[in-house]
PDB file of N, CA and C in Angstrom:
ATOM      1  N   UNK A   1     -32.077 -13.017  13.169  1.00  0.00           N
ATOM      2  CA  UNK A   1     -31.088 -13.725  12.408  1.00  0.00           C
ATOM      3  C   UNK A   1     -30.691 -12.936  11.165  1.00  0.00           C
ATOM      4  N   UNK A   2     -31.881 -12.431  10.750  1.00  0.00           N
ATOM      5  CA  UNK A   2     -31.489 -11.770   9.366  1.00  0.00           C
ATOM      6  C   UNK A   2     -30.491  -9.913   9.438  1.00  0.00           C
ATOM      7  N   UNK A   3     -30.556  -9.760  10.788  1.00  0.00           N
ATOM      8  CA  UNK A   3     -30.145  -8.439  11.284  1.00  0.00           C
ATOM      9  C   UNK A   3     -28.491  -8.641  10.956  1.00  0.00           C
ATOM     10  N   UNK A   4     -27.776 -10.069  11.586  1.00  0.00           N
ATOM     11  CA  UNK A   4     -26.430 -10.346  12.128  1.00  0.00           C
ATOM     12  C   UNK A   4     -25.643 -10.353  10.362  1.00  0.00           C
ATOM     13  N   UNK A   5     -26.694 -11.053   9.396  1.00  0.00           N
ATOM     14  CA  UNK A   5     -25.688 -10.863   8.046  1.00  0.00           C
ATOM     15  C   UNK A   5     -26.065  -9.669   7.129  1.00  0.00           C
ATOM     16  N   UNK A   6     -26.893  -8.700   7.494  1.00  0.00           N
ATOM     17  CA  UNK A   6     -26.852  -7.578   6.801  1.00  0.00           C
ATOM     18  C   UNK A   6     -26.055  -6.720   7.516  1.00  0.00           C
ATOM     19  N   UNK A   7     -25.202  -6.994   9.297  1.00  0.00           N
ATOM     20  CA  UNK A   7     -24.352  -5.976   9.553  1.00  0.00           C
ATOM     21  C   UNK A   7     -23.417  -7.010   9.475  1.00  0.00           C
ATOM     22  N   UNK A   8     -22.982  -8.043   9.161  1.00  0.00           N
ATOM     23  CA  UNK A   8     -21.755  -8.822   8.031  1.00  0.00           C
ATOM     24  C   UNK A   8     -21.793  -8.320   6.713  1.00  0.00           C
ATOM     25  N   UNK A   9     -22.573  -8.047   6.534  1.00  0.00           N
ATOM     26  CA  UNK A   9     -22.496  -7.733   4.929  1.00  0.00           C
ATOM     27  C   UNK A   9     -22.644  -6.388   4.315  1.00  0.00           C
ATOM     28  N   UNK A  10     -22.469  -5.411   5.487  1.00  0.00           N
ATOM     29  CA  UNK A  10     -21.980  -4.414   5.404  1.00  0.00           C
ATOM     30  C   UNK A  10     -20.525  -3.810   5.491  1.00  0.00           C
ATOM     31  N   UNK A  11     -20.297  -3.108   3.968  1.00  0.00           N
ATOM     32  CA  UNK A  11     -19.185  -3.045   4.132  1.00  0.00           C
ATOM     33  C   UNK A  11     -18.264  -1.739   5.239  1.00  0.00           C
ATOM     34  N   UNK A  12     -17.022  -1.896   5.645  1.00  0.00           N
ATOM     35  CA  UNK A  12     -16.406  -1.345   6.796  1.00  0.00           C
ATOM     36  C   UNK A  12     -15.213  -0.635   6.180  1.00  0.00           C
ATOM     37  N   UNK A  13     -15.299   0.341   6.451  1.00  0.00           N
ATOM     38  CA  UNK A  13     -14.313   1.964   6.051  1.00  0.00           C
ATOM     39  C   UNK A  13     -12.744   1.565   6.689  1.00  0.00           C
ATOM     40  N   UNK A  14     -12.032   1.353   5.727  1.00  0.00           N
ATOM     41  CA  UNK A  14     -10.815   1.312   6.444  1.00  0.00           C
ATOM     42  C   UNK A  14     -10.315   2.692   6.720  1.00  0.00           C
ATOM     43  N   UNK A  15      -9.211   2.864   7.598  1.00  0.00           N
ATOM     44  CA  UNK A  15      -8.201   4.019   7.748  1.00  0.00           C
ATOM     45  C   UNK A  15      -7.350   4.223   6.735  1.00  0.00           C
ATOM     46  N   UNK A  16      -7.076   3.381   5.502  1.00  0.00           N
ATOM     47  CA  UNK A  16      -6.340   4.203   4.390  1.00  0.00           C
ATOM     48  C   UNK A  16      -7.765   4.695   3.594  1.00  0.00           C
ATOM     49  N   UNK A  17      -9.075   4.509   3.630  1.00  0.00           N
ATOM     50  CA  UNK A  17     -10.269   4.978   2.921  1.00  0.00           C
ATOM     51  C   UNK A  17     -10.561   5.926   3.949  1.00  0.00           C
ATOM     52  N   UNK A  18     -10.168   6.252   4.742  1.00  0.00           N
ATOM     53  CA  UNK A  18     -10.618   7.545   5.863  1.00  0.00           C
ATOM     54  C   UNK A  18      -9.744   8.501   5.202  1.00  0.00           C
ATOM     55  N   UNK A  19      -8.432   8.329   5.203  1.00  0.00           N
ATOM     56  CA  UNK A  19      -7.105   9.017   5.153  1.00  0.00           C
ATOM     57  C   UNK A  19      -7.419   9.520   3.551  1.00  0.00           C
ATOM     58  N   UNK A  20      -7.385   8.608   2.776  1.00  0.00           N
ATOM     59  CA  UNK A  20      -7.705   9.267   1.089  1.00  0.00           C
ATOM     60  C   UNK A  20      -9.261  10.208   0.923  1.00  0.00           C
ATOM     61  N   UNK A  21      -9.935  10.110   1.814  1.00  0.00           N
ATOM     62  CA  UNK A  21     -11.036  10.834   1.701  1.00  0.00           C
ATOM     63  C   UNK A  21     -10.864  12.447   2.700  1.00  0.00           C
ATOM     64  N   UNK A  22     -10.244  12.145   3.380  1.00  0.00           N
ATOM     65  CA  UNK A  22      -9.826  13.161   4.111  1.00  0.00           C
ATOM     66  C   UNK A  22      -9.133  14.394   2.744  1.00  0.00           C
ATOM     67  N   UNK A  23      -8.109  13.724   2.530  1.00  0.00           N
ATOM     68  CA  UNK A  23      -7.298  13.827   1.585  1.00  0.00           C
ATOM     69  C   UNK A  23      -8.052  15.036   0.218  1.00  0.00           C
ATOM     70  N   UNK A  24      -9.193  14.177  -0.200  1.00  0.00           N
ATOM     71  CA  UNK A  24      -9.658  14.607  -1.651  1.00  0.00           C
ATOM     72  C   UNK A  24     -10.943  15.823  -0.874  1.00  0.00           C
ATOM     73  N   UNK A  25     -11.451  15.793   0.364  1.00  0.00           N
ATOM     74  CA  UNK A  25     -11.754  16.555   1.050  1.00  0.00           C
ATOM     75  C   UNK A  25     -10.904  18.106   1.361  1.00  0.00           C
ATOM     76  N   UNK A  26      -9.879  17.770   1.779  1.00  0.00           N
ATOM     77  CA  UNK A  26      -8.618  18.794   1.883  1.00  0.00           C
ATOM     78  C   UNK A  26      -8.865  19.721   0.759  1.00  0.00           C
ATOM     79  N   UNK A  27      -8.401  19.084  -0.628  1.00  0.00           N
ATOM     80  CA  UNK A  27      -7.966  19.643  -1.767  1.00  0.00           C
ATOM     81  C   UNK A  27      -9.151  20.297  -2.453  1.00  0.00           C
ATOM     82  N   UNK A  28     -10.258  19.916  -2.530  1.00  0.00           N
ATOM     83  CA  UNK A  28     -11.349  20.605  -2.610  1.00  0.00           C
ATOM     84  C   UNK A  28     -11.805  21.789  -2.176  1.00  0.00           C
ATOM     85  N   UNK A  29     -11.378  21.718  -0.560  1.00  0.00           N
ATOM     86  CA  UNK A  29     -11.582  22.829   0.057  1.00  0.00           C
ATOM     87  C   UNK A  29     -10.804  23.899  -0.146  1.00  0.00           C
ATOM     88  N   UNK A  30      -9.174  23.403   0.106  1.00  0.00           N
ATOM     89  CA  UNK A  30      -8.352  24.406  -0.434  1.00  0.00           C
ATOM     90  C   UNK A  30      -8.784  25.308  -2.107  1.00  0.00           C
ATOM     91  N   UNK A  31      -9.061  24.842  -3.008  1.00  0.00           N
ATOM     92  CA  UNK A  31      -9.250  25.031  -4.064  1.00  0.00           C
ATOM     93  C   UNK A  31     -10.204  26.255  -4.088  1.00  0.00           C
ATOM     94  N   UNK A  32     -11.550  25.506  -3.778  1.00  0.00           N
ATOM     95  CA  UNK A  32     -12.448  26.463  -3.465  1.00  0.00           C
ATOM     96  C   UNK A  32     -12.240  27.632  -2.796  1.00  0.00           C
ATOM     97  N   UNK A  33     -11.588  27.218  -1.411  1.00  0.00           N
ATOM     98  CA  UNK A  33     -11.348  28.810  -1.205  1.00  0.00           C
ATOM     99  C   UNK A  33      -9.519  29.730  -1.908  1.00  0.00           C
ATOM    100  N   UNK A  34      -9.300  28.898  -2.514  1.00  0.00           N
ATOM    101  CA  UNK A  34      -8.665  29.839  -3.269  1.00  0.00           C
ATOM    102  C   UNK A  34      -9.384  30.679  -4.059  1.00  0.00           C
ATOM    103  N   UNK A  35     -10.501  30.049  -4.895  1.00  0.00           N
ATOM    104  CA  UNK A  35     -10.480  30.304  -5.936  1.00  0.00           C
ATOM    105  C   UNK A  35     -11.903  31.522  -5.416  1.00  0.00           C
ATOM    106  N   UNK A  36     -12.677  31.528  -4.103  1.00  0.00           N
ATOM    107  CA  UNK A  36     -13.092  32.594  -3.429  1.00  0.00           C
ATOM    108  C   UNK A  36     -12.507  33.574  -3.025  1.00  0.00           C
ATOM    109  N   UNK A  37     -11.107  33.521  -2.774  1.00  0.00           N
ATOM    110  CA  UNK A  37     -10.454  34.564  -2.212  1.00  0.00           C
ATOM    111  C   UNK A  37      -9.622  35.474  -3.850  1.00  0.00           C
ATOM    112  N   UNK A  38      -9.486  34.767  -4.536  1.00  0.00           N
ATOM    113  CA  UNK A  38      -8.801  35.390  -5.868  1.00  0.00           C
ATOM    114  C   UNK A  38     -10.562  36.228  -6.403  1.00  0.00           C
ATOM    115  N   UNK A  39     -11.232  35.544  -6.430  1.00  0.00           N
ATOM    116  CA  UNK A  39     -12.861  36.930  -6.783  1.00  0.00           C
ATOM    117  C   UNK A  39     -13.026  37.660  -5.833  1.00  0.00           C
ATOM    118  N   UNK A  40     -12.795  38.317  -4.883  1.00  0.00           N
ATOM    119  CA  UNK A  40     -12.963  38.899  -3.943  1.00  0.00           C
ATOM    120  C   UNK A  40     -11.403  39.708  -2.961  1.00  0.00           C
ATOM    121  N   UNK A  41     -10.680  39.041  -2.829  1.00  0.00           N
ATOM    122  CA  UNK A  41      -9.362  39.334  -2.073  1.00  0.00           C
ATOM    123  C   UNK A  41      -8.188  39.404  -3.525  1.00  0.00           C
ATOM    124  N   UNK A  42      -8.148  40.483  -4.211  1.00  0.00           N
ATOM    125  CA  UNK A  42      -6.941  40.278  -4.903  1.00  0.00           C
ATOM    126  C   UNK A  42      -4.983  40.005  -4.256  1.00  0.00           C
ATOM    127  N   UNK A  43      -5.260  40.961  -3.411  1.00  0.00           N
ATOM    128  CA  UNK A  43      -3.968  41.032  -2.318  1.00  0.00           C
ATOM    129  C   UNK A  43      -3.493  39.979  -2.045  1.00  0.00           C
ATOM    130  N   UNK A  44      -4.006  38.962  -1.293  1.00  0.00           N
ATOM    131  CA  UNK A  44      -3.426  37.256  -0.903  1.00  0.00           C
ATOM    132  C   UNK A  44      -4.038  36.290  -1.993  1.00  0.00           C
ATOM    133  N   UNK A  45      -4.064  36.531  -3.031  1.00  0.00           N
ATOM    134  CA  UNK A  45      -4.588  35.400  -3.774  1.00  0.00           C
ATOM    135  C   UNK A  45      -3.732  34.751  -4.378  1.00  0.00           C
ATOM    136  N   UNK A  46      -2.305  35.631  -4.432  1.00  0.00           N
ATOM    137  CA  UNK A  46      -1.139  35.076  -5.177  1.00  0.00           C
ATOM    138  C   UNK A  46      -0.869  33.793  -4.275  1.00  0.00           C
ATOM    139  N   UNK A  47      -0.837  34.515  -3.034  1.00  0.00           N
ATOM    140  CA  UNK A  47      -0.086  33.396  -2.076  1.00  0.00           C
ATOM    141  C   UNK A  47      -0.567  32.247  -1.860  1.00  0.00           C
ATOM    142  N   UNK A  48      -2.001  32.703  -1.797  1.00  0.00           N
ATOM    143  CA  UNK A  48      -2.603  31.312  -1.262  1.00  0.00           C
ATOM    144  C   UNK A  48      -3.118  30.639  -2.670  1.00  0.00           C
ATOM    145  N   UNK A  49      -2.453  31.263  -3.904  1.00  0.00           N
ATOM    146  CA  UNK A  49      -2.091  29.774  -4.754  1.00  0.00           C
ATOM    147  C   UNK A  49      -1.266  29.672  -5.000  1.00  0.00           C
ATOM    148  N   UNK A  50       0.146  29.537  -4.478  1.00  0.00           N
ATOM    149  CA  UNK A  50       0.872  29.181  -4.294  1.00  0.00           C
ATOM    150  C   UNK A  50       1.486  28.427  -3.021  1.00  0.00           C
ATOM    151  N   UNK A  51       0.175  28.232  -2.212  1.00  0.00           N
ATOM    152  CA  UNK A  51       0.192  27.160  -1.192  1.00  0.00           C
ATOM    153  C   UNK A  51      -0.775  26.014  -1.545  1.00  0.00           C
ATOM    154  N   UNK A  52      -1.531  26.401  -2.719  1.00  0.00           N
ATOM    155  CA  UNK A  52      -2.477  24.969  -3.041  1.00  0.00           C
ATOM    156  C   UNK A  52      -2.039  24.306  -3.802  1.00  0.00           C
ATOM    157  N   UNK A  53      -0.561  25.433  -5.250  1.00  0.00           N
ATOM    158  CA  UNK A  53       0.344  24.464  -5.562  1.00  0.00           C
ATOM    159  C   UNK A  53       1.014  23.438  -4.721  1.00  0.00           C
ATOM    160  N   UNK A  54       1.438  24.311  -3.437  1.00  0.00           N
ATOM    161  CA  UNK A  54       2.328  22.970  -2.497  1.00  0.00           C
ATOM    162  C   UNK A  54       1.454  22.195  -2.412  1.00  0.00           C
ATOM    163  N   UNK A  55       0.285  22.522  -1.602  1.00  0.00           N
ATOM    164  CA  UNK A  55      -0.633  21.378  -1.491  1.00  0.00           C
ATOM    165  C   UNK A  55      -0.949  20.144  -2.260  1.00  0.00           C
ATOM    166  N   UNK A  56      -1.334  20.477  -3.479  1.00  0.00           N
ATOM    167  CA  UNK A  56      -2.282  19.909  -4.565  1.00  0.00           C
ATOM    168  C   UNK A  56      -0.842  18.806  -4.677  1.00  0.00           C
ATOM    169  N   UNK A  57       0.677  18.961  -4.567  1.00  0.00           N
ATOM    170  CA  UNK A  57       1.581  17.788  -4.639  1.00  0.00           C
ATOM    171  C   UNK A  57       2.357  17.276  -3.556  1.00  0.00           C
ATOM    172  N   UNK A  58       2.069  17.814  -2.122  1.00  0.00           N
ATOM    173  CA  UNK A  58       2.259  17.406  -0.645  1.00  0.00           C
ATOM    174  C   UNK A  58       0.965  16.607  -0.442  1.00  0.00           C
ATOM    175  N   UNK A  59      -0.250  16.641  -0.333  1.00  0.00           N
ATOM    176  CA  UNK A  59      -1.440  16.172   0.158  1.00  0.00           C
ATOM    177  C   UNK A  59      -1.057  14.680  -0.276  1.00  0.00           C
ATOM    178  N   UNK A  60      -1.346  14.483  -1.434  1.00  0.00           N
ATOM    179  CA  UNK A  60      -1.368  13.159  -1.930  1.00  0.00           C
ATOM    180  C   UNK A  60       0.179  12.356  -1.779  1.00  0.00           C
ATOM    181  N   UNK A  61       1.460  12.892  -1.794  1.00  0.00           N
ATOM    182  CA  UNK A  61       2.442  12.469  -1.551  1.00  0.00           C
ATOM    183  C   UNK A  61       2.044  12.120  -0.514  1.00  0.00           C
ATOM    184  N   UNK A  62       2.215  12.525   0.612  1.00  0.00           N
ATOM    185  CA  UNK A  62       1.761  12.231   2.260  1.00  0.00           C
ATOM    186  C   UNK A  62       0.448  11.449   2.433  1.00  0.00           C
ATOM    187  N   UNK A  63      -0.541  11.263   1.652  1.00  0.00           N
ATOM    188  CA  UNK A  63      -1.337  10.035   1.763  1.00  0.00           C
ATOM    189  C   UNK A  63      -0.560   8.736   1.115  1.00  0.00           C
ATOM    190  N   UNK A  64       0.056   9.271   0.592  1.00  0.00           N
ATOM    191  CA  UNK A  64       0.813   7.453  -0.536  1.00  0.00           C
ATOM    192  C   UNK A  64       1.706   6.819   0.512  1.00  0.00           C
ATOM    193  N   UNK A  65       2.707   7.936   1.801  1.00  0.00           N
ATOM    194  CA  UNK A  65       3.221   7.441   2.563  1.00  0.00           C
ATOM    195  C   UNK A  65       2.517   7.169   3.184  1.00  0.00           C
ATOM    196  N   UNK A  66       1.670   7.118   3.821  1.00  0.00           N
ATOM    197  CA  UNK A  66       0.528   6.959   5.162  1.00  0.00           C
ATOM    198  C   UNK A  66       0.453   5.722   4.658  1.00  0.00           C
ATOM    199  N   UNK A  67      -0.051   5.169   3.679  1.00  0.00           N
ATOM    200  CA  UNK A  67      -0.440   3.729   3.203  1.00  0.00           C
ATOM    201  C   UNK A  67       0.494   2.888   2.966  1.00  0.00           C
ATOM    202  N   UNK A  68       1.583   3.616   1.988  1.00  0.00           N
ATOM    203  CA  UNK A  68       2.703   2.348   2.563  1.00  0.00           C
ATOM    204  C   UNK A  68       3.419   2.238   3.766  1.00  0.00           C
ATOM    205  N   UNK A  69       3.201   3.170   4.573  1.00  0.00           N
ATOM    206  CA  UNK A  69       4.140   2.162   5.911  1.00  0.00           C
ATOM    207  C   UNK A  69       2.903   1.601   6.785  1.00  0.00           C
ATOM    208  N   UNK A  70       1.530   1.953   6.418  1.00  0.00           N
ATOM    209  CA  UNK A  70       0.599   1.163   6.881  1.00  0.00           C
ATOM    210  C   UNK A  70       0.559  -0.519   6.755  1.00  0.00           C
ATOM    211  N   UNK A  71       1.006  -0.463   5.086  1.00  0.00           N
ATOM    212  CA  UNK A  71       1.117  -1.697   4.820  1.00  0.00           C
ATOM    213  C   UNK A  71       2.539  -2.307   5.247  1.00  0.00           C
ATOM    214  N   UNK A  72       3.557  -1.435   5.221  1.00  0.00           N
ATOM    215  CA  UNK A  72       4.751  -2.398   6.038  1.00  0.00           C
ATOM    216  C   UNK A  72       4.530  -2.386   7.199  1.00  0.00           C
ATOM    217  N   UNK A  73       3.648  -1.946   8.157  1.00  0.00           N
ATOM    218  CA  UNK A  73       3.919  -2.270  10.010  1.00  0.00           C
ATOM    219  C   UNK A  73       2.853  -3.177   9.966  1.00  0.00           C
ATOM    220  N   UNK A  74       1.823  -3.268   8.349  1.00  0.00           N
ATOM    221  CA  UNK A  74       0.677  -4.633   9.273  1.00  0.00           C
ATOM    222  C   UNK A  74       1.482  -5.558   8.076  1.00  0.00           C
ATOM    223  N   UNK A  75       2.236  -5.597   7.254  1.00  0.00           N
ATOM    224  CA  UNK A  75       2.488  -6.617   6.524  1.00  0.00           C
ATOM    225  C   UNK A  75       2.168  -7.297   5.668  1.00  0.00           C
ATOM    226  N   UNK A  76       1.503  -6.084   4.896  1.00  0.00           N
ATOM    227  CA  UNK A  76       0.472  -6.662   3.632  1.00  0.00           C
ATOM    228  C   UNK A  76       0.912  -5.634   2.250  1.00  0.00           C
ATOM    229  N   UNK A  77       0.596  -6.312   1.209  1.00  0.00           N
ATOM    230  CA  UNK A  77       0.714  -5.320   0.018  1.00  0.00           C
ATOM    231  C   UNK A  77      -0.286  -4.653  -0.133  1.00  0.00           C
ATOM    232  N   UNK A  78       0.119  -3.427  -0.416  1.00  0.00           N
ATOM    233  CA  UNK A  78      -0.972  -2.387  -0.371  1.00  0.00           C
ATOM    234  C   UNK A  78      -0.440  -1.445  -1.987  1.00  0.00           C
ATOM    235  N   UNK A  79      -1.691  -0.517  -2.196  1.00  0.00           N
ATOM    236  CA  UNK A  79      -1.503  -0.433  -3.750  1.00  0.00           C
ATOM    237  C   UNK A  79      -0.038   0.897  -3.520  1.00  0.00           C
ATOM    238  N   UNK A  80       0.256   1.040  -2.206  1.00  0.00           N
ATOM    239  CA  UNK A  80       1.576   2.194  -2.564  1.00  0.00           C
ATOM    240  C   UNK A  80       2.797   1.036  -2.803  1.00  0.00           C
ATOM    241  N   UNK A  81       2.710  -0.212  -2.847  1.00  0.00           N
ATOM    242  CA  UNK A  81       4.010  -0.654  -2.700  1.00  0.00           C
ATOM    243  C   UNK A  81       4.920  -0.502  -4.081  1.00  0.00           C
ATOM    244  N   UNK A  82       6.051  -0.304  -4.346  1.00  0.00           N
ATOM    245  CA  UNK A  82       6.905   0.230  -5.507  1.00  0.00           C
ATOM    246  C   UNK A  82       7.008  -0.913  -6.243  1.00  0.00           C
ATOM    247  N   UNK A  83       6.629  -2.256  -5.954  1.00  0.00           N
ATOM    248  CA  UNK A  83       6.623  -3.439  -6.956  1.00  0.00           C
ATOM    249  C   UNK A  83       5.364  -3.452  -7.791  1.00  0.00           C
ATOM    250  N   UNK A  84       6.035  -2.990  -9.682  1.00  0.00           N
ATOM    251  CA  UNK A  84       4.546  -2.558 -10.444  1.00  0.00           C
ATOM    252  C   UNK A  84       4.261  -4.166 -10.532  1.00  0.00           C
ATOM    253  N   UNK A  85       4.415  -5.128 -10.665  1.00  0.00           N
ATOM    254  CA  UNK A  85       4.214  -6.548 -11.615  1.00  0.00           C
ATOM    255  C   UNK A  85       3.426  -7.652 -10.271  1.00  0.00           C
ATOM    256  N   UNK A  86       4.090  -7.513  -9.170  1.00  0.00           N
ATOM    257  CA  UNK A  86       3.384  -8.726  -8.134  1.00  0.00           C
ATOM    258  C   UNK A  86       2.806  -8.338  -6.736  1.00  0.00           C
ATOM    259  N   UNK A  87       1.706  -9.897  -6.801  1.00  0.00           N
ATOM    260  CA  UNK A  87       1.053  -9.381  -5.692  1.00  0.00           C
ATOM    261  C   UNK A  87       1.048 -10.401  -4.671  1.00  0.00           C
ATOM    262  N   UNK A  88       2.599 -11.161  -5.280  1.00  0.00           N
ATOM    263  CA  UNK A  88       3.115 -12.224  -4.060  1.00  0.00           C
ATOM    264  C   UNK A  88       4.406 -11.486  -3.284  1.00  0.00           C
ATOM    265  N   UNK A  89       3.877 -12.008  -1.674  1.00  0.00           N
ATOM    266  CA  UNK A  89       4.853 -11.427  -0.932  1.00  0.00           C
ATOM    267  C   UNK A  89       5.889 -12.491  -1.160  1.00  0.00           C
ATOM    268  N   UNK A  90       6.996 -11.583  -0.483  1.00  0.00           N
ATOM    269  CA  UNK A  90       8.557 -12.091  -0.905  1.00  0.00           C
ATOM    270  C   UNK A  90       8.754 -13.661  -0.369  1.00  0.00           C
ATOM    271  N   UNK A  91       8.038 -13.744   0.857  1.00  0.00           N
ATOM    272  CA  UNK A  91       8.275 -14.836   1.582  1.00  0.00           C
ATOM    273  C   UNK A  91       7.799 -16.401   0.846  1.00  0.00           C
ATOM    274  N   UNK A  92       6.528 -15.968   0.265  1.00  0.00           N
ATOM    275  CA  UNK A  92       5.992 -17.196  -0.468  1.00  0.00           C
ATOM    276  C   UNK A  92       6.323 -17.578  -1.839  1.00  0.00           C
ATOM    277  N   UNK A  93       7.313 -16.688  -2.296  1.00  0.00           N
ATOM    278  CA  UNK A  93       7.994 -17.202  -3.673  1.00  0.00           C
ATOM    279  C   UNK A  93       9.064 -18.559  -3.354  1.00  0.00           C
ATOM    280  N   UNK A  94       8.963 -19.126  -4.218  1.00  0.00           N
ATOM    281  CA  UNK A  94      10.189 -20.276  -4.207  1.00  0.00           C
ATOM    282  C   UNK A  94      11.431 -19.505  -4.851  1.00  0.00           C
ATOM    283  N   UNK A  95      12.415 -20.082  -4.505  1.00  0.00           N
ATOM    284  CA  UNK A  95      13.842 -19.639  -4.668  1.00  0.00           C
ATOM    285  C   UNK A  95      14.153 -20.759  -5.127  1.00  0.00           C
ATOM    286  N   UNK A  96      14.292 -21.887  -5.817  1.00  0.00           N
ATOM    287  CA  UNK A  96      14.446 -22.979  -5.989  1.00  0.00           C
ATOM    288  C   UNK A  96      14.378 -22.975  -7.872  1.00  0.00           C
ATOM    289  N   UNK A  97      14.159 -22.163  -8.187  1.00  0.00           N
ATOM    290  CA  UNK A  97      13.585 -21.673  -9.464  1.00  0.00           C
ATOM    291  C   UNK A  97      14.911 -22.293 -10.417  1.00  0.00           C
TER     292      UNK A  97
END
């Protein structure tokens, strides 16, 4: 009995917490080996920081989309949505105001 609410009460990894970890995984790595290849490889070091610039502001752009159309195809607010102030969906506001 005591087995069934400690695997209830374990918490469960969503796919936007896969996707952002992936994510901060990526950029780490990139980094690092930039920053191995600039002590060692002078020749490509320009380039390949100037692909961790793209990176370092593509990576996370492209996770912010991943999550909001996650949250528009399941229909929930999620923290990419562009409304800074509410965390009522449109449907349950009164118009009657």
């Amino acid at each position: 009995m005591g087995d069934k609410n400690e695997n209830n009460s374990k918490k469960r990894t969503s796919s936007k917490q896969v996707v952002a970890m992936g994510g901060v995984i990526l950029l780490a790595a990139m980094y690092l080996i930039t920053l191995v290849v600039a002590i060692f490889d002078q020749n490509s070091s320009g380039r390949l920081f100037q692909a961790c610039l793209v990176g370092t502001i593509a990576i996370p752009l492209l996770i912010w989309v991943y999550i909001w159309m996650y949250g528009k195809l399941q229909g929930r607010h999620t923290m990419a949505d562009l409304d800074l102030g509410g965390n009522v969906p449109k449907d349950s506001q009164s118009s009657g105001d």
